[in-house]
PDB file of N, CA and C in Angstrom:
ATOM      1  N   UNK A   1      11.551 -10.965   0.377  1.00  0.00           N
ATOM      2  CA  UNK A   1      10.656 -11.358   1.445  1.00  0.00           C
ATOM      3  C   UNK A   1      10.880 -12.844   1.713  1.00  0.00           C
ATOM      4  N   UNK A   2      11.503 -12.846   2.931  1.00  0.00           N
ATOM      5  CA  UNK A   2      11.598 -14.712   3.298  1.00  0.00           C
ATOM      6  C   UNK A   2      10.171 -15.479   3.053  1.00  0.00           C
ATOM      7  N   UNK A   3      10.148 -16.495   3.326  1.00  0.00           N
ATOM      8  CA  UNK A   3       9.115 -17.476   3.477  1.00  0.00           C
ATOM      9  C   UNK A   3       7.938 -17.227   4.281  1.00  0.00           C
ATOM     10  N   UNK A   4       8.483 -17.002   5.543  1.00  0.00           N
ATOM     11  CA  UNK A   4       7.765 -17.006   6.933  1.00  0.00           C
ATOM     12  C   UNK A   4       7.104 -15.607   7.076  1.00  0.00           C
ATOM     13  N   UNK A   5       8.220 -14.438   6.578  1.00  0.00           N
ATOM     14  CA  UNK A   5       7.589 -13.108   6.384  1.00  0.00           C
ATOM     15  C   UNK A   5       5.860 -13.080   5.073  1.00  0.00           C
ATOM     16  N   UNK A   6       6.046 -14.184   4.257  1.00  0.00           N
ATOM     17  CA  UNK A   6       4.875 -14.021   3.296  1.00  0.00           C
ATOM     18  C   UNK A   6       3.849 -14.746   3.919  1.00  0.00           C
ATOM     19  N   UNK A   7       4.240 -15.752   4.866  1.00  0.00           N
ATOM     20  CA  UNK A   7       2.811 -16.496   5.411  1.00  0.00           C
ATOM     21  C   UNK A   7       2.323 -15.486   6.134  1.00  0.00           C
ATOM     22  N   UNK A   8       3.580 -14.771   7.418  1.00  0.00           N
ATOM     23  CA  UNK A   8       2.768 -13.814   8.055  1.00  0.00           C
ATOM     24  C   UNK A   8       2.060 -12.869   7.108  1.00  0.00           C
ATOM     25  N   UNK A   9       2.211 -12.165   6.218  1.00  0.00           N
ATOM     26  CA  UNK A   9       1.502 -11.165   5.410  1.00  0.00           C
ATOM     27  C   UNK A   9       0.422 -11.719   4.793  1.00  0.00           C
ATOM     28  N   UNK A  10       0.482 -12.410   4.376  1.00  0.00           N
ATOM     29  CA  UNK A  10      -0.706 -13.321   3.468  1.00  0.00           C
ATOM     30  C   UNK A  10      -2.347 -13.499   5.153  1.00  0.00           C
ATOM     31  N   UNK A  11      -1.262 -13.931   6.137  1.00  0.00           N
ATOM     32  CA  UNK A  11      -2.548 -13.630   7.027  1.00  0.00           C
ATOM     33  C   UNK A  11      -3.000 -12.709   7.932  1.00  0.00           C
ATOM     34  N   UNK A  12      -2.393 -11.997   7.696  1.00  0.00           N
ATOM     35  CA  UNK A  12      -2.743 -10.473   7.965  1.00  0.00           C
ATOM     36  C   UNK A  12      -3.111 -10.164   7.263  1.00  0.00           C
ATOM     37  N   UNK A  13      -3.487  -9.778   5.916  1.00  0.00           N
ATOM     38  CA  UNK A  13      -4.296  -9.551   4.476  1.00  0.00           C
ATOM     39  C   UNK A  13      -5.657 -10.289   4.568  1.00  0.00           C
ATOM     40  N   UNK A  14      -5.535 -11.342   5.290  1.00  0.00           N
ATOM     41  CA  UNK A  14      -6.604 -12.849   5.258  1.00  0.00           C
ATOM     42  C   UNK A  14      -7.444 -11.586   6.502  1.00  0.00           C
ATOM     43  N   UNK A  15      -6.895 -11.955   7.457  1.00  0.00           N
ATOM     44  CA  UNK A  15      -7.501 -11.134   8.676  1.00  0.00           C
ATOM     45  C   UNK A  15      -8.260  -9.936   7.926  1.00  0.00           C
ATOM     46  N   UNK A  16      -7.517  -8.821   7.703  1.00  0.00           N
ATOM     47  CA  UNK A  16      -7.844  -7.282   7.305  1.00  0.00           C
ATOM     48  C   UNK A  16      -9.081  -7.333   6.188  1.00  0.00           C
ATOM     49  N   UNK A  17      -9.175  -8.760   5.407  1.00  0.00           N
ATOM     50  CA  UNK A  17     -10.059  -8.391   4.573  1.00  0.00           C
ATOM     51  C   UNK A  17     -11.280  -9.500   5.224  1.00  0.00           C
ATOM     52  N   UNK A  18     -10.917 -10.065   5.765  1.00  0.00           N
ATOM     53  CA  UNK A  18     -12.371 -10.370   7.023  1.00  0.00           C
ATOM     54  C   UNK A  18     -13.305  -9.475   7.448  1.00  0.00           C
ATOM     55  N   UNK A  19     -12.442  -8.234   8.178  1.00  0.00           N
ATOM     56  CA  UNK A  19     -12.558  -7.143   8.501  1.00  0.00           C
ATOM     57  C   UNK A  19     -13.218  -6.206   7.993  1.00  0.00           C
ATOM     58  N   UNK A  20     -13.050  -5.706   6.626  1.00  0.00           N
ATOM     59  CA  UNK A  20     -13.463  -5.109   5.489  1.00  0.00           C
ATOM     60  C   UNK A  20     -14.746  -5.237   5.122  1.00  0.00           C
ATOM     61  N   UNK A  21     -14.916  -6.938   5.076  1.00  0.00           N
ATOM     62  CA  UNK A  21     -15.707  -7.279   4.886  1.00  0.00           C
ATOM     63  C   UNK A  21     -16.849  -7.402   5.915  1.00  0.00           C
ATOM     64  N   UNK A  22     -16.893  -7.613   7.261  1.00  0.00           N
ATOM     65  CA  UNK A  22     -17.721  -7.456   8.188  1.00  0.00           C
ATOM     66  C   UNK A  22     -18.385  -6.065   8.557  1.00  0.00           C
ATOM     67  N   UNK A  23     -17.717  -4.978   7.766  1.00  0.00           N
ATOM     68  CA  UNK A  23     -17.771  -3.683   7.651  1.00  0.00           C
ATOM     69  C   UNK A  23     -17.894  -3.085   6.313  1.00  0.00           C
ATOM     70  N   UNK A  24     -18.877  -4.015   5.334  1.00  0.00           N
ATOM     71  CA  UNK A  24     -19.135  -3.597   4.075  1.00  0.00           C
ATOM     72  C   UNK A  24     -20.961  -4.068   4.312  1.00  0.00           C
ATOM     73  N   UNK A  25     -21.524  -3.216   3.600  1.00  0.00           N
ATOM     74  CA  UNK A  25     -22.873  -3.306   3.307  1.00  0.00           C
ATOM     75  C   UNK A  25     -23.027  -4.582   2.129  1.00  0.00           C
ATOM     76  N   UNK A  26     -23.249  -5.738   2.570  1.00  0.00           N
ATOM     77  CA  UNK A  26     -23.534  -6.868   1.685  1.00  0.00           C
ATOM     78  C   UNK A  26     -24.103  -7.048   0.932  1.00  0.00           C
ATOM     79  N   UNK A  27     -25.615  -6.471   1.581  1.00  0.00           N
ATOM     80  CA  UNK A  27     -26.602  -6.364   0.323  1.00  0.00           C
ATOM     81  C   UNK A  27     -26.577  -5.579  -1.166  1.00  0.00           C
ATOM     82  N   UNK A  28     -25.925  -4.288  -0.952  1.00  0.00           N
ATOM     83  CA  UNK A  28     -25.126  -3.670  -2.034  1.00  0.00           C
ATOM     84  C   UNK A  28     -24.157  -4.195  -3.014  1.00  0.00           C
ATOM     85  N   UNK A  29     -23.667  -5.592  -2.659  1.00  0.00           N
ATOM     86  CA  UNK A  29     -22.694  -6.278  -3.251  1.00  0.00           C
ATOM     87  C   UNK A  29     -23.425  -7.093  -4.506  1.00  0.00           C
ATOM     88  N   UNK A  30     -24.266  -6.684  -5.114  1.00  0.00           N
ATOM     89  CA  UNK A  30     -25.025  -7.339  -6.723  1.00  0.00           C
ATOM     90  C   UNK A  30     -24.288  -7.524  -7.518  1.00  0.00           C
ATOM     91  N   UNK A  31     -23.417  -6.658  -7.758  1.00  0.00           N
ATOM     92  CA  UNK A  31     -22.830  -6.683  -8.860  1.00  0.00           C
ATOM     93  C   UNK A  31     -21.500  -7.111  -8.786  1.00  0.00           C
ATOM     94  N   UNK A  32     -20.367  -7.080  -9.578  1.00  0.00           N
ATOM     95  CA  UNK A  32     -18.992  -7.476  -9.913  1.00  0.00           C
ATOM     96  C   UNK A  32     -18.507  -6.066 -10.042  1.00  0.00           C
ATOM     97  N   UNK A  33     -19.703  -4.671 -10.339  1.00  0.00           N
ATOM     98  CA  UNK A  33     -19.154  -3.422 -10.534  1.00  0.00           C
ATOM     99  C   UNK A  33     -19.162  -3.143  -9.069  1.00  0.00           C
ATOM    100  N   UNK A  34     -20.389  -3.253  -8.441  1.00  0.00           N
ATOM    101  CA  UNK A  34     -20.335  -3.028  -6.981  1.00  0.00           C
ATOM    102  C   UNK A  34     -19.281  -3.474  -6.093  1.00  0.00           C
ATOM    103  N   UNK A  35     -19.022  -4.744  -6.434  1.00  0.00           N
ATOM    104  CA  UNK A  35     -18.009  -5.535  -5.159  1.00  0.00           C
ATOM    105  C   UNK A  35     -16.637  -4.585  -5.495  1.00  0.00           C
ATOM    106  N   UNK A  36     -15.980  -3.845  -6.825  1.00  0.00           N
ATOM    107  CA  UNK A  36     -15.342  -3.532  -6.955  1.00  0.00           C
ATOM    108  C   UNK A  36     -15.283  -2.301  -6.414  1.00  0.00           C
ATOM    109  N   UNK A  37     -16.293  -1.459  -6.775  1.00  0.00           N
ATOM    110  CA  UNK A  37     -16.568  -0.612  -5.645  1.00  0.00           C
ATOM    111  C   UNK A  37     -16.420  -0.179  -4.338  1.00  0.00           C
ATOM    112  N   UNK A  38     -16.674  -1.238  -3.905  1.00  0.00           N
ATOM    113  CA  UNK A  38     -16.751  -1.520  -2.330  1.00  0.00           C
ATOM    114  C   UNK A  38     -15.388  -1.494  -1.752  1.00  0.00           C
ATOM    115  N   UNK A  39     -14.236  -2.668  -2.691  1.00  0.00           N
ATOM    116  CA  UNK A  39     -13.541  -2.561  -2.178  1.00  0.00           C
ATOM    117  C   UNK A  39     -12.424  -1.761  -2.343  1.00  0.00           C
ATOM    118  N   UNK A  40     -12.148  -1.047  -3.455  1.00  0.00           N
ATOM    119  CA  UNK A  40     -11.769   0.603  -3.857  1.00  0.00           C
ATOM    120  C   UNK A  40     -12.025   1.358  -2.655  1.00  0.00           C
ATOM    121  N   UNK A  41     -13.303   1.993  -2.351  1.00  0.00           N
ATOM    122  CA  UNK A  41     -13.396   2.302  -1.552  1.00  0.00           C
ATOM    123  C   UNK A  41     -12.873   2.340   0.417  1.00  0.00           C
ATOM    124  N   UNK A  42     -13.049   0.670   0.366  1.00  0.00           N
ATOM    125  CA  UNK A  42     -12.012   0.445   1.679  1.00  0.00           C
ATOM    126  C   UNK A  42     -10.866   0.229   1.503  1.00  0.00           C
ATOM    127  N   UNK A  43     -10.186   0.256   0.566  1.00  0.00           N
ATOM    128  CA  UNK A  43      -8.904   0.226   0.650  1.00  0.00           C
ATOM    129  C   UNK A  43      -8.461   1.802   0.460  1.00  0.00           C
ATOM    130  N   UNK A  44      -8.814   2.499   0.041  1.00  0.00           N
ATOM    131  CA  UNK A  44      -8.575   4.245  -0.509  1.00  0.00           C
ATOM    132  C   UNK A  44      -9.000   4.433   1.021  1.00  0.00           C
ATOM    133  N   UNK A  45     -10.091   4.488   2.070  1.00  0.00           N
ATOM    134  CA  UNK A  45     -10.027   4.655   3.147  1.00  0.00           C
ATOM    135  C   UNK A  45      -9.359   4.771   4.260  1.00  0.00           C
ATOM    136  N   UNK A  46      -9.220   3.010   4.257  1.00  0.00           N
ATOM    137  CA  UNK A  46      -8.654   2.163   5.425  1.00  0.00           C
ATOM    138  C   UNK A  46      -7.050   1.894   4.722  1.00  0.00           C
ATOM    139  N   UNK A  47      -6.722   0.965   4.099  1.00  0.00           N
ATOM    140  CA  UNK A  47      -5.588   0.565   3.577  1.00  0.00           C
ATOM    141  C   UNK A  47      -4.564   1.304   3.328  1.00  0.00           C
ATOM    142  N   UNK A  48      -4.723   2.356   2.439  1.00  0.00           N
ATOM    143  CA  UNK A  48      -3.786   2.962   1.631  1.00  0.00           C
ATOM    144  C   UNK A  48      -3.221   3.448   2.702  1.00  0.00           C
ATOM    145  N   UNK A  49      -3.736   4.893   3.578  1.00  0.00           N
ATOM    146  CA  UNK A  49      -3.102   5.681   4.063  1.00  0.00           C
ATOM    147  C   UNK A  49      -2.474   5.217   5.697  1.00  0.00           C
ATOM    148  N   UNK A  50      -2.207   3.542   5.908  1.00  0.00           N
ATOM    149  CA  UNK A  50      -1.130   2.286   6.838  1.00  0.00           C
ATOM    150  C   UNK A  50      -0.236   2.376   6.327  1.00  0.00           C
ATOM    151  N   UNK A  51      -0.650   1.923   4.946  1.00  0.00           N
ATOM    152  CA  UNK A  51       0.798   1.359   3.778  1.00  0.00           C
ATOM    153  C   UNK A  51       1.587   2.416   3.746  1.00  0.00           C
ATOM    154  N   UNK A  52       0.928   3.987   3.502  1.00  0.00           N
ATOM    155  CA  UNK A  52       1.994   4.817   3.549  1.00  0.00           C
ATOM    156  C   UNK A  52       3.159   4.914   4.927  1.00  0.00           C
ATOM    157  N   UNK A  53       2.734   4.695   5.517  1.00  0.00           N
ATOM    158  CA  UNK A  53       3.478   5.095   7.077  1.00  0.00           C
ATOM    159  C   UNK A  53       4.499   4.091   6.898  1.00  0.00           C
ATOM    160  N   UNK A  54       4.920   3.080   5.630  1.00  0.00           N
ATOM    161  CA  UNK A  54       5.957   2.479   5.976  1.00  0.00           C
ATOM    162  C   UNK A  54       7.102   3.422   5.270  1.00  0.00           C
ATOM    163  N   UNK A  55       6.417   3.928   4.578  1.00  0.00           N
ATOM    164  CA  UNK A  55       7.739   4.794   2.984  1.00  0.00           C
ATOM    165  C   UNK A  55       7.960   6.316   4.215  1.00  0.00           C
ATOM    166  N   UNK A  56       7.266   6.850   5.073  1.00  0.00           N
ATOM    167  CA  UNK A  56       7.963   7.814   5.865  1.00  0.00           C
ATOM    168  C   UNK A  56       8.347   7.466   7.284  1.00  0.00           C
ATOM    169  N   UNK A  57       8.710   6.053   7.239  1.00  0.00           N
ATOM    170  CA  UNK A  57       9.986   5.438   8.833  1.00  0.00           C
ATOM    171  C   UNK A  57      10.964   6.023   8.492  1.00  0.00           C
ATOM    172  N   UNK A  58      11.681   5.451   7.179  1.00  0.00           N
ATOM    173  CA  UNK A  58      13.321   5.825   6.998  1.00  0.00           C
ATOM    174  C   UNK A  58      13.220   7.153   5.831  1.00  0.00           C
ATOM    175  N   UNK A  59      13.328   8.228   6.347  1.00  0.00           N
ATOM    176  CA  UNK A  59      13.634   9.551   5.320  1.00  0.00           C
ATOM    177  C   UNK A  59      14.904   9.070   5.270  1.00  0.00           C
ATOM    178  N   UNK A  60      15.073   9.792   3.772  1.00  0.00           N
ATOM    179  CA  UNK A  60      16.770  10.274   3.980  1.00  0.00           C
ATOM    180  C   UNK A  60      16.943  11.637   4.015  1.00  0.00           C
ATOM    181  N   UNK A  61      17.997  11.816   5.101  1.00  0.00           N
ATOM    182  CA  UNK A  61      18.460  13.396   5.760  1.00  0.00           C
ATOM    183  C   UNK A  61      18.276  13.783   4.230  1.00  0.00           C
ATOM    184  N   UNK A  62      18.138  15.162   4.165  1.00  0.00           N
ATOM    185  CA  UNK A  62      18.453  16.282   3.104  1.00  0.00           C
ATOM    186  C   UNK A  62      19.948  16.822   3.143  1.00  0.00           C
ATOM    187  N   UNK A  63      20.652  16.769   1.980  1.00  0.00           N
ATOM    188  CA  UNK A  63      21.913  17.137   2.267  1.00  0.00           C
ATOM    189  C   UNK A  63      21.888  18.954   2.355  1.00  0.00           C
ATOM    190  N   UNK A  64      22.658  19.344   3.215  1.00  0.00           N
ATOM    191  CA  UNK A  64      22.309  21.071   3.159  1.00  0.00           C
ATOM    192  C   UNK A  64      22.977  21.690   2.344  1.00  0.00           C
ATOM    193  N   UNK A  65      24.201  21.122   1.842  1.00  0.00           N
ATOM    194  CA  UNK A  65      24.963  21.674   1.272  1.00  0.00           C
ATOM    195  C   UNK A  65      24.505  21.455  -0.364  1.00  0.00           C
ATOM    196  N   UNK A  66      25.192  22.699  -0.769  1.00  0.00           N
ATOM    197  CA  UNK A  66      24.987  22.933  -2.493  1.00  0.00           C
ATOM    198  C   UNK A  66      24.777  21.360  -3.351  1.00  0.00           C
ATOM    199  N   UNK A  67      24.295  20.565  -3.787  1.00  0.00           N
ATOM    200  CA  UNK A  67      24.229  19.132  -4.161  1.00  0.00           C
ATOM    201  C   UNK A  67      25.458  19.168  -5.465  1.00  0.00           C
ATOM    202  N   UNK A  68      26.048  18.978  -5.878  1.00  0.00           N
ATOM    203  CA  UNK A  68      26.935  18.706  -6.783  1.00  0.00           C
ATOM    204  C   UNK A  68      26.058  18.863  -8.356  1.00  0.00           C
ATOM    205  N   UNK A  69      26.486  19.351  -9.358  1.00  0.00           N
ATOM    206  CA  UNK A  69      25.956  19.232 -10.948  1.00  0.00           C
ATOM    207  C   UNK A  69      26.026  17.990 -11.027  1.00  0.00           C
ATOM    208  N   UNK A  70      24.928  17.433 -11.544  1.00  0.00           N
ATOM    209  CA  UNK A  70      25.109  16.175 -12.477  1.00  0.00           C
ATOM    210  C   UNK A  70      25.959  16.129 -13.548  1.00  0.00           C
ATOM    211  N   UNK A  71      26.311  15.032 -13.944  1.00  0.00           N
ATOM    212  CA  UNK A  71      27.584  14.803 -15.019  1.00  0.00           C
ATOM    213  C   UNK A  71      26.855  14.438 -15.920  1.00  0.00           C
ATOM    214  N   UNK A  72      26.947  14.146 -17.325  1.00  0.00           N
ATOM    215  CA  UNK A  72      26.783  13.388 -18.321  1.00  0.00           C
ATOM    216  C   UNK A  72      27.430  12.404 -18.609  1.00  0.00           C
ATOM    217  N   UNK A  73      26.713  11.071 -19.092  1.00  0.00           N
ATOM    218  CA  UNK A  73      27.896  10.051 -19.269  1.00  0.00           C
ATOM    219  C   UNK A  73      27.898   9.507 -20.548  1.00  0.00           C
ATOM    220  N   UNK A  74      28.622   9.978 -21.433  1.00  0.00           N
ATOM    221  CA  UNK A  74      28.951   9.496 -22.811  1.00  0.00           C
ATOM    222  C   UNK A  74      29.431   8.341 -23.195  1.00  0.00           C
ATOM    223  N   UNK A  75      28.507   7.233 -23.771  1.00  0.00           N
ATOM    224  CA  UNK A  75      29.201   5.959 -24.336  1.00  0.00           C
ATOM    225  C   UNK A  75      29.674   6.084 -25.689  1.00  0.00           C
ATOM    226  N   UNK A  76      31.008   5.910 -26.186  1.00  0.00           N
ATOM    227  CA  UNK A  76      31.297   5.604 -27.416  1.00  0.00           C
ATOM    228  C   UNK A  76      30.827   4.647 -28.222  1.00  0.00           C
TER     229      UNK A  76
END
């Protein structure tokens, strides 16, 4: 990750958890178990299932044909 790619991410993360947060029940936030809570919750929600959509851009084709046996590789 270049330089410029981590500032952008770092504030987009900055942003998204602004966000999160303007859309979390505050008063519920007492605890250190709660805040953890909270944000488990929006991220298992909201977060997680973005992040996935980057791991299914590039599939790789399925080869159709028979796949080859694996070999064993013996070190002396």
């Amino acid at each position: 990750m270049t330089p410029s790619e981590r500032e952008e991410l770092e504030a987009c993360l900055k942003r998204a958890s602004e966000i999160l947060y303007n859309n979390t029940d505050t008063d519920s936030l007492s605890t250190l178990v709660d805040i953890e809570i909270a944000v488990r919750n929006q991220v298992l929600e909201h977060v997680s299932p973005k992040i996935a959509l980057f791991l299914s851009q590039k599939r790789p084709k399925l080869n159709e044909e028979k796949p080859e046996p694996l070999k064993a590789v013996w070190e002396n």
